[in-house]
N, C-alpha and C. Protein backbone atom coordinates (compact mmCIF):
# COMPACT_ATOMS: atom_id res chain seq x y z
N UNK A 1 -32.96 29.22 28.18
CA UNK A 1 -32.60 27.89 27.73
C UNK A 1 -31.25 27.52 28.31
N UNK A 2 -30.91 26.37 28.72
CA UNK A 2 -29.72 25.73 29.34
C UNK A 2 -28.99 24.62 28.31
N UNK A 3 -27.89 24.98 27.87
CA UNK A 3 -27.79 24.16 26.90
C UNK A 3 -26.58 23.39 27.47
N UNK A 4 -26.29 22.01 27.93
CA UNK A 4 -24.70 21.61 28.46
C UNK A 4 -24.19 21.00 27.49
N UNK A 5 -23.12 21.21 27.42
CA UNK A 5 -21.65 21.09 26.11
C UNK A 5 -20.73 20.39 26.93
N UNK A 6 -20.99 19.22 26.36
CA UNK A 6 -20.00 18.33 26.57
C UNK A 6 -19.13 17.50 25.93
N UNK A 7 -17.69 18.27 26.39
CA UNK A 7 -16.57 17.78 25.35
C UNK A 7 -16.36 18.88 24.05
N UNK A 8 -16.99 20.03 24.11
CA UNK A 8 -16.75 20.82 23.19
C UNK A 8 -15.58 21.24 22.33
N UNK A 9 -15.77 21.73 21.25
CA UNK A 9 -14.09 22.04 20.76
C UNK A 9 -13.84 23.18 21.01
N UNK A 10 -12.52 23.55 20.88
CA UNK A 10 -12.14 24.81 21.63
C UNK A 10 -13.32 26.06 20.74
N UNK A 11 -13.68 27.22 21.22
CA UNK A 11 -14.13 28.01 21.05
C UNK A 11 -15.54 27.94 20.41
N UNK A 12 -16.12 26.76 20.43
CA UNK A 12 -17.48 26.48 19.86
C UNK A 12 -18.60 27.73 20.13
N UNK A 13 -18.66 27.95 21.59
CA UNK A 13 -19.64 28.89 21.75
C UNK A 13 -19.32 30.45 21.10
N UNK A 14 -18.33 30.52 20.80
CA UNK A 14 -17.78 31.94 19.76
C UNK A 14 -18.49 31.64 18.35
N UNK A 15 -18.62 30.57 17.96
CA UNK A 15 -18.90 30.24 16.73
C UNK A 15 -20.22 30.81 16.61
N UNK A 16 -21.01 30.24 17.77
CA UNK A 16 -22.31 30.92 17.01
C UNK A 16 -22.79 31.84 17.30
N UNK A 17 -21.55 33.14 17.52
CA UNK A 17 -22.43 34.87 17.57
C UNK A 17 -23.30 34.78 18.53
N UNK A 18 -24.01 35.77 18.37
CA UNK A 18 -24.85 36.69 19.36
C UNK A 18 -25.92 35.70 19.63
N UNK A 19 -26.16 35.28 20.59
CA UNK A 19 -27.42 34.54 21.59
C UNK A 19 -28.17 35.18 22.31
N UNK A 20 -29.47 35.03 22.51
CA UNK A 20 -30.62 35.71 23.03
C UNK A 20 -29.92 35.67 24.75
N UNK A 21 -30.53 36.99 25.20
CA UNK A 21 -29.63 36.93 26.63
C UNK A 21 -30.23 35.64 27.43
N UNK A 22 -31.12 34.78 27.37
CA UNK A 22 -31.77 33.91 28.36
C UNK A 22 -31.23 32.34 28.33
N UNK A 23 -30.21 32.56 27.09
CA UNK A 23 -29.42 31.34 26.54
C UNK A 23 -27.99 30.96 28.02
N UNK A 24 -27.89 29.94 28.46
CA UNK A 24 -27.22 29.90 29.09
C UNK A 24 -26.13 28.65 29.16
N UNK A 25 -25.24 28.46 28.98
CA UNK A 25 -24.00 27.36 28.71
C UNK A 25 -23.66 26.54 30.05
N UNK A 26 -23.92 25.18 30.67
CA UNK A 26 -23.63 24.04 31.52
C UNK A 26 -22.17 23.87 30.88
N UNK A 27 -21.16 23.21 32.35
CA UNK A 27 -20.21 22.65 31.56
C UNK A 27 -20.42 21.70 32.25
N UNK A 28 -21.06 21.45 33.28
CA UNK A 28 -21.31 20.00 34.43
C UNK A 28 -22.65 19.57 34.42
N UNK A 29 -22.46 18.51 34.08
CA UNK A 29 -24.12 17.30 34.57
C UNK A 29 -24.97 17.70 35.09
N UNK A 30 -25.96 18.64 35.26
CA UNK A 30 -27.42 19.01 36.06
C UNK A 30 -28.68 17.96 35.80
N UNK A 31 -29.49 18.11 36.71
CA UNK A 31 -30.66 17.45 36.27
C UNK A 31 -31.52 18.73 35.53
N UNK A 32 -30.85 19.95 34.97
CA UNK A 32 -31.97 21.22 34.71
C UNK A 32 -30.93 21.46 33.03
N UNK A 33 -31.65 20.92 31.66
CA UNK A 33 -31.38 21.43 31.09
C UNK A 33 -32.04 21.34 29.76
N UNK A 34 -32.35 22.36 28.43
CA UNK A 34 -33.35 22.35 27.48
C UNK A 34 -32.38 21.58 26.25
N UNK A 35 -31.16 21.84 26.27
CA UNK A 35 -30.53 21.07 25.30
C UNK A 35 -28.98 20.18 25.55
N UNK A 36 -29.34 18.81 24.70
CA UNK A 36 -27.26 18.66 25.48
C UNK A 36 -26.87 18.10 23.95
N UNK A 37 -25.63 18.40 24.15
CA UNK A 37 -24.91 18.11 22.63
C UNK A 37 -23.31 17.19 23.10
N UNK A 38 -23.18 16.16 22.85
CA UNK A 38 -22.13 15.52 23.24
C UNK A 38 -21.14 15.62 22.08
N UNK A 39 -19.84 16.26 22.54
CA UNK A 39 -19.20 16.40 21.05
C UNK A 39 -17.58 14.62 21.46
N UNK A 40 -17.99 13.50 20.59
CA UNK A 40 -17.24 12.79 20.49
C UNK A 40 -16.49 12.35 19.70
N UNK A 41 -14.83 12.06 20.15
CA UNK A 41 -14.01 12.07 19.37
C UNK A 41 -13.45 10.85 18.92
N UNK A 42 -13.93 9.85 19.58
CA UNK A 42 -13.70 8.52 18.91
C UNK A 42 -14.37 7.47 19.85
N UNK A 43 -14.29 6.68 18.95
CA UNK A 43 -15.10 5.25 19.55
C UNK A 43 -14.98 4.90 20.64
N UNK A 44 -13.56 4.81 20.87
CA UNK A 44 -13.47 4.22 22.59
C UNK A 44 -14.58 4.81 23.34
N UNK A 45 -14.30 6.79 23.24
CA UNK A 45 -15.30 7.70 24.11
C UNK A 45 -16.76 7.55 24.34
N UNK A 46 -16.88 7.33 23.40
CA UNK A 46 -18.18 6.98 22.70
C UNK A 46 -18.82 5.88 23.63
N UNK A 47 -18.06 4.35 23.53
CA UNK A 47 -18.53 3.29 23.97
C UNK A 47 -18.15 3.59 25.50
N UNK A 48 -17.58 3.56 26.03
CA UNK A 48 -16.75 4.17 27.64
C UNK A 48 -17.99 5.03 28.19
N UNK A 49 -18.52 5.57 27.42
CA UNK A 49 -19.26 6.57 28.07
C UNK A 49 -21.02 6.72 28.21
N UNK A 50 -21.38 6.27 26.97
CA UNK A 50 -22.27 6.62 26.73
C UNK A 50 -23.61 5.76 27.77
N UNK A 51 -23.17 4.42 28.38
CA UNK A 51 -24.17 4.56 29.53
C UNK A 51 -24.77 5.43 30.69
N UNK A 52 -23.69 6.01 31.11
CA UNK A 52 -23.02 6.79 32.36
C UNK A 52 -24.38 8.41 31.04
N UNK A 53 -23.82 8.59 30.48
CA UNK A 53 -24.39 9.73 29.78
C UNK A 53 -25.72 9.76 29.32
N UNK A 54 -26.25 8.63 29.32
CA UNK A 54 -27.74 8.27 28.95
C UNK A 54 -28.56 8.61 30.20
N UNK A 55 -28.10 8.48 31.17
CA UNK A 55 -28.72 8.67 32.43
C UNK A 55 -29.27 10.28 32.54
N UNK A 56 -28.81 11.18 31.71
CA UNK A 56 -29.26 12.46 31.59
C UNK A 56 -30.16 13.00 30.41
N UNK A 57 -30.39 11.61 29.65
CA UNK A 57 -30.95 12.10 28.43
C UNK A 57 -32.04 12.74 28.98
N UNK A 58 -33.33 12.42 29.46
CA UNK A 58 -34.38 12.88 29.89
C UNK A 58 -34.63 14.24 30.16
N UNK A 59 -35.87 14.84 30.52
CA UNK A 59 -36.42 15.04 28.80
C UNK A 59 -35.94 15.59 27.18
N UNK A 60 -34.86 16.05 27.61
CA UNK A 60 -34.65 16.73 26.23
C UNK A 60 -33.64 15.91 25.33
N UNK A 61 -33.64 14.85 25.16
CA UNK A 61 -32.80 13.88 24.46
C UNK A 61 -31.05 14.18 24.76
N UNK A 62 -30.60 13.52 23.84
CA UNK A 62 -28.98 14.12 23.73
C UNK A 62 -28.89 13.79 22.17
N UNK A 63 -28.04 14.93 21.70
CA UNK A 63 -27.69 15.03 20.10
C UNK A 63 -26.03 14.84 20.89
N UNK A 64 -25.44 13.72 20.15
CA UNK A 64 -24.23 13.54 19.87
C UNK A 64 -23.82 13.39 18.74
N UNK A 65 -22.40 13.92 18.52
CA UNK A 65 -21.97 14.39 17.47
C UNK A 65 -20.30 14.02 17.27
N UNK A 66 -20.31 13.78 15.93
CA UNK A 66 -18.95 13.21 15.65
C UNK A 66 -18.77 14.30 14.63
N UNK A 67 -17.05 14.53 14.30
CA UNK A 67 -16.46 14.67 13.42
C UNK A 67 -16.87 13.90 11.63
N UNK A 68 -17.31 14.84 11.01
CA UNK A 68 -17.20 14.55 9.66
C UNK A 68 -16.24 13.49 9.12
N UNK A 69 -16.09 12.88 7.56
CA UNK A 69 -14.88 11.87 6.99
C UNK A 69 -14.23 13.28 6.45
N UNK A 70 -15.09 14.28 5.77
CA UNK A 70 -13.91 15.33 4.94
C UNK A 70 -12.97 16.25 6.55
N UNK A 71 -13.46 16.30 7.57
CA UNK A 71 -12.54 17.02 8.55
C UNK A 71 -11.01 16.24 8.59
N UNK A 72 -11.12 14.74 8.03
CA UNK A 72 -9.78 13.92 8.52
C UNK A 72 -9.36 13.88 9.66
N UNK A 73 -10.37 13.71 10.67
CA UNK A 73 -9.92 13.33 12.46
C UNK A 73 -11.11 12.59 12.49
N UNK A 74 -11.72 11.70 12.16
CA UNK A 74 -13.04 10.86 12.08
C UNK A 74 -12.43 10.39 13.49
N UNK A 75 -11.10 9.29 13.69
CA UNK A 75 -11.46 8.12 14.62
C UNK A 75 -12.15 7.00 14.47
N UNK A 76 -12.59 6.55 13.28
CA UNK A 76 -13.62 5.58 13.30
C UNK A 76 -14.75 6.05 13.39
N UNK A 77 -15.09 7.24 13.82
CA UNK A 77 -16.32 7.60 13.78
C UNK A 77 -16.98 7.70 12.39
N UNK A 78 -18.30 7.48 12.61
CA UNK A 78 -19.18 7.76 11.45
C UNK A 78 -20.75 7.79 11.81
N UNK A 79 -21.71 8.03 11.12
CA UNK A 79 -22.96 8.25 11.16
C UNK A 79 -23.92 6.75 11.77
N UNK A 80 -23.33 5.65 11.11
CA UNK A 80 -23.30 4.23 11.43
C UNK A 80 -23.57 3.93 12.94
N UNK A 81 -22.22 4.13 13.34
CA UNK A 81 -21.20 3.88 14.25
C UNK A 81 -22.01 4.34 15.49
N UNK A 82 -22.33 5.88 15.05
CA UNK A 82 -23.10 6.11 16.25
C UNK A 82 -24.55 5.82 16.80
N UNK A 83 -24.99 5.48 15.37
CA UNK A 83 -26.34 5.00 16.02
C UNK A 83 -26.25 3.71 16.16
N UNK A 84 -26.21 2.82 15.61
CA UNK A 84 -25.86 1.29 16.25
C UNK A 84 -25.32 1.62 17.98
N UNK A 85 -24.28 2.01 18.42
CA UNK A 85 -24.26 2.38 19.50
C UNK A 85 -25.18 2.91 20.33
N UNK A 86 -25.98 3.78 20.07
CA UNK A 86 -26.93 4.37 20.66
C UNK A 86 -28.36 3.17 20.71
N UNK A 87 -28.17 3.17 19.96
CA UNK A 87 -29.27 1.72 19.84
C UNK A 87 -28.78 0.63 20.35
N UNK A 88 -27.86 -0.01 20.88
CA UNK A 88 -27.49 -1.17 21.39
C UNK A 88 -27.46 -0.44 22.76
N UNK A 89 -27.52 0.99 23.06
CA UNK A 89 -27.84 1.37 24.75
C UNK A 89 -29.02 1.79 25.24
N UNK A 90 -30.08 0.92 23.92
CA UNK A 90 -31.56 1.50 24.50
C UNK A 90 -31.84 2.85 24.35
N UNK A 91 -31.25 3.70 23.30
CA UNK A 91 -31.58 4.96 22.79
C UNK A 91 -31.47 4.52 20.89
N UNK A 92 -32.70 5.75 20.85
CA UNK A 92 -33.46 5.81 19.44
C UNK A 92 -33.41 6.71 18.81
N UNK A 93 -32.73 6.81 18.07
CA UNK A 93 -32.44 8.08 17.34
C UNK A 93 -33.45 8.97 16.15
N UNK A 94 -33.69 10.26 16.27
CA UNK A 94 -35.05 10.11 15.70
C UNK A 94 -34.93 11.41 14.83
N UNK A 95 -33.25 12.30 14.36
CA UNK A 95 -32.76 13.80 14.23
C UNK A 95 -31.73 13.63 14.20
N UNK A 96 -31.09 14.38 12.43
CA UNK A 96 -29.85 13.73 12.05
C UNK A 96 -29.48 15.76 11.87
N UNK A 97 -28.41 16.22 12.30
CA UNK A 97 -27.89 17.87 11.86
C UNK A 97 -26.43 17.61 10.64
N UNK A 98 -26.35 18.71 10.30
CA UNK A 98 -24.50 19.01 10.31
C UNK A 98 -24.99 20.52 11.09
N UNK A 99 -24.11 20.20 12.09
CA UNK A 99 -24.08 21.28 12.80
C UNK A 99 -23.21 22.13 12.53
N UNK A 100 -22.03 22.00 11.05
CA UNK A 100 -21.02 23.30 10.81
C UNK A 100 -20.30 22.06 9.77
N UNK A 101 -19.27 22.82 9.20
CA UNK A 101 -19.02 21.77 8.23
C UNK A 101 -17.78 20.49 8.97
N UNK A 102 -17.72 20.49 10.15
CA UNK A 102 -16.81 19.90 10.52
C UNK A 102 -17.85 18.57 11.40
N UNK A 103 -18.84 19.32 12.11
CA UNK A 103 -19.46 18.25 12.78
C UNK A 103 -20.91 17.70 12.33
N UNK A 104 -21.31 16.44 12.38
CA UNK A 104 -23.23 15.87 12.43
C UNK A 104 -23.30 16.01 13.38
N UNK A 105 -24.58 15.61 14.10
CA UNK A 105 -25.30 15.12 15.32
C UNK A 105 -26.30 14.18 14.64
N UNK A 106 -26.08 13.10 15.46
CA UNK A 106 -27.58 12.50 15.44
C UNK A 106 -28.24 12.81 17.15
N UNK A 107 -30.07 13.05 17.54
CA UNK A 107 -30.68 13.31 18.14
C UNK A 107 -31.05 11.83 18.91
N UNK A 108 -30.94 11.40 20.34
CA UNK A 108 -31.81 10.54 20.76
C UNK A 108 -32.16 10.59 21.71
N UNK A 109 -33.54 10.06 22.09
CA UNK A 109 -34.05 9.21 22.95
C UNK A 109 -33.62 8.24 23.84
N UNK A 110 -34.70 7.74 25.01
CA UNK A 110 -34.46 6.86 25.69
C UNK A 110 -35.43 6.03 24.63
N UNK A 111 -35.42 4.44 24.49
CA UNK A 111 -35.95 3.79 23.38
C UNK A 111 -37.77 3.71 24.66
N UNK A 112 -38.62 3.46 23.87
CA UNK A 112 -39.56 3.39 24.87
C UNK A 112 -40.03 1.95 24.67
């Protein structure tokens, strides 16, 4: 599995222990990968980016992910925030996580 991490926080991949050896970490844009997780830290990033970043959703969606309100580094971010965004760029969100107690993800699509 190819998973690319983008924008990660420091030491994320420590966090989650021992991985099957076939698991493998992107830090750059490929067209070859089974999972992508966008970790964003505020709105500007968010809006600035997320066309340019849609272009890779295919096939395996993109789960982007904001900071929690209890972490106190939101940015404006929120659960809202990001899908309205994602949806005003022709992506559909369809898979909501807390991926740890600091971060969500919501999961999307290209809208069809």
């Amino acid at each position: 599995m190819n998973i690319l991490l983008i924008d990660p926080p420091t030491n994320f991949r420590e966090t989650l222990g021992d991985l099957p050896p076939d698991v493998k970490f992107q830090i750059s844009i490929q067209k070859e990968h089974d999972l992508i997780i966008w970790f964003v830290k505020s709105t500007a990033q968010l809006a600035d980016n997320i066309s340019t970043l849609k272009q890779v959703v295919e096939p395996a969606g993109i789960w982007i992910a904001w900071r929690e309100g209890s972490s106190g580094k939101t940015a404006g971010l929120n659960q809202n925030f990001v899908r309205q965004t994602g949806l005003q760029n022709s992506l559909l969100d369809y898979k909501i996580c807390s991926i740890d107690t600091t971060w969500s993800a919501l999961k999307f699509q290209i809208r069809k």
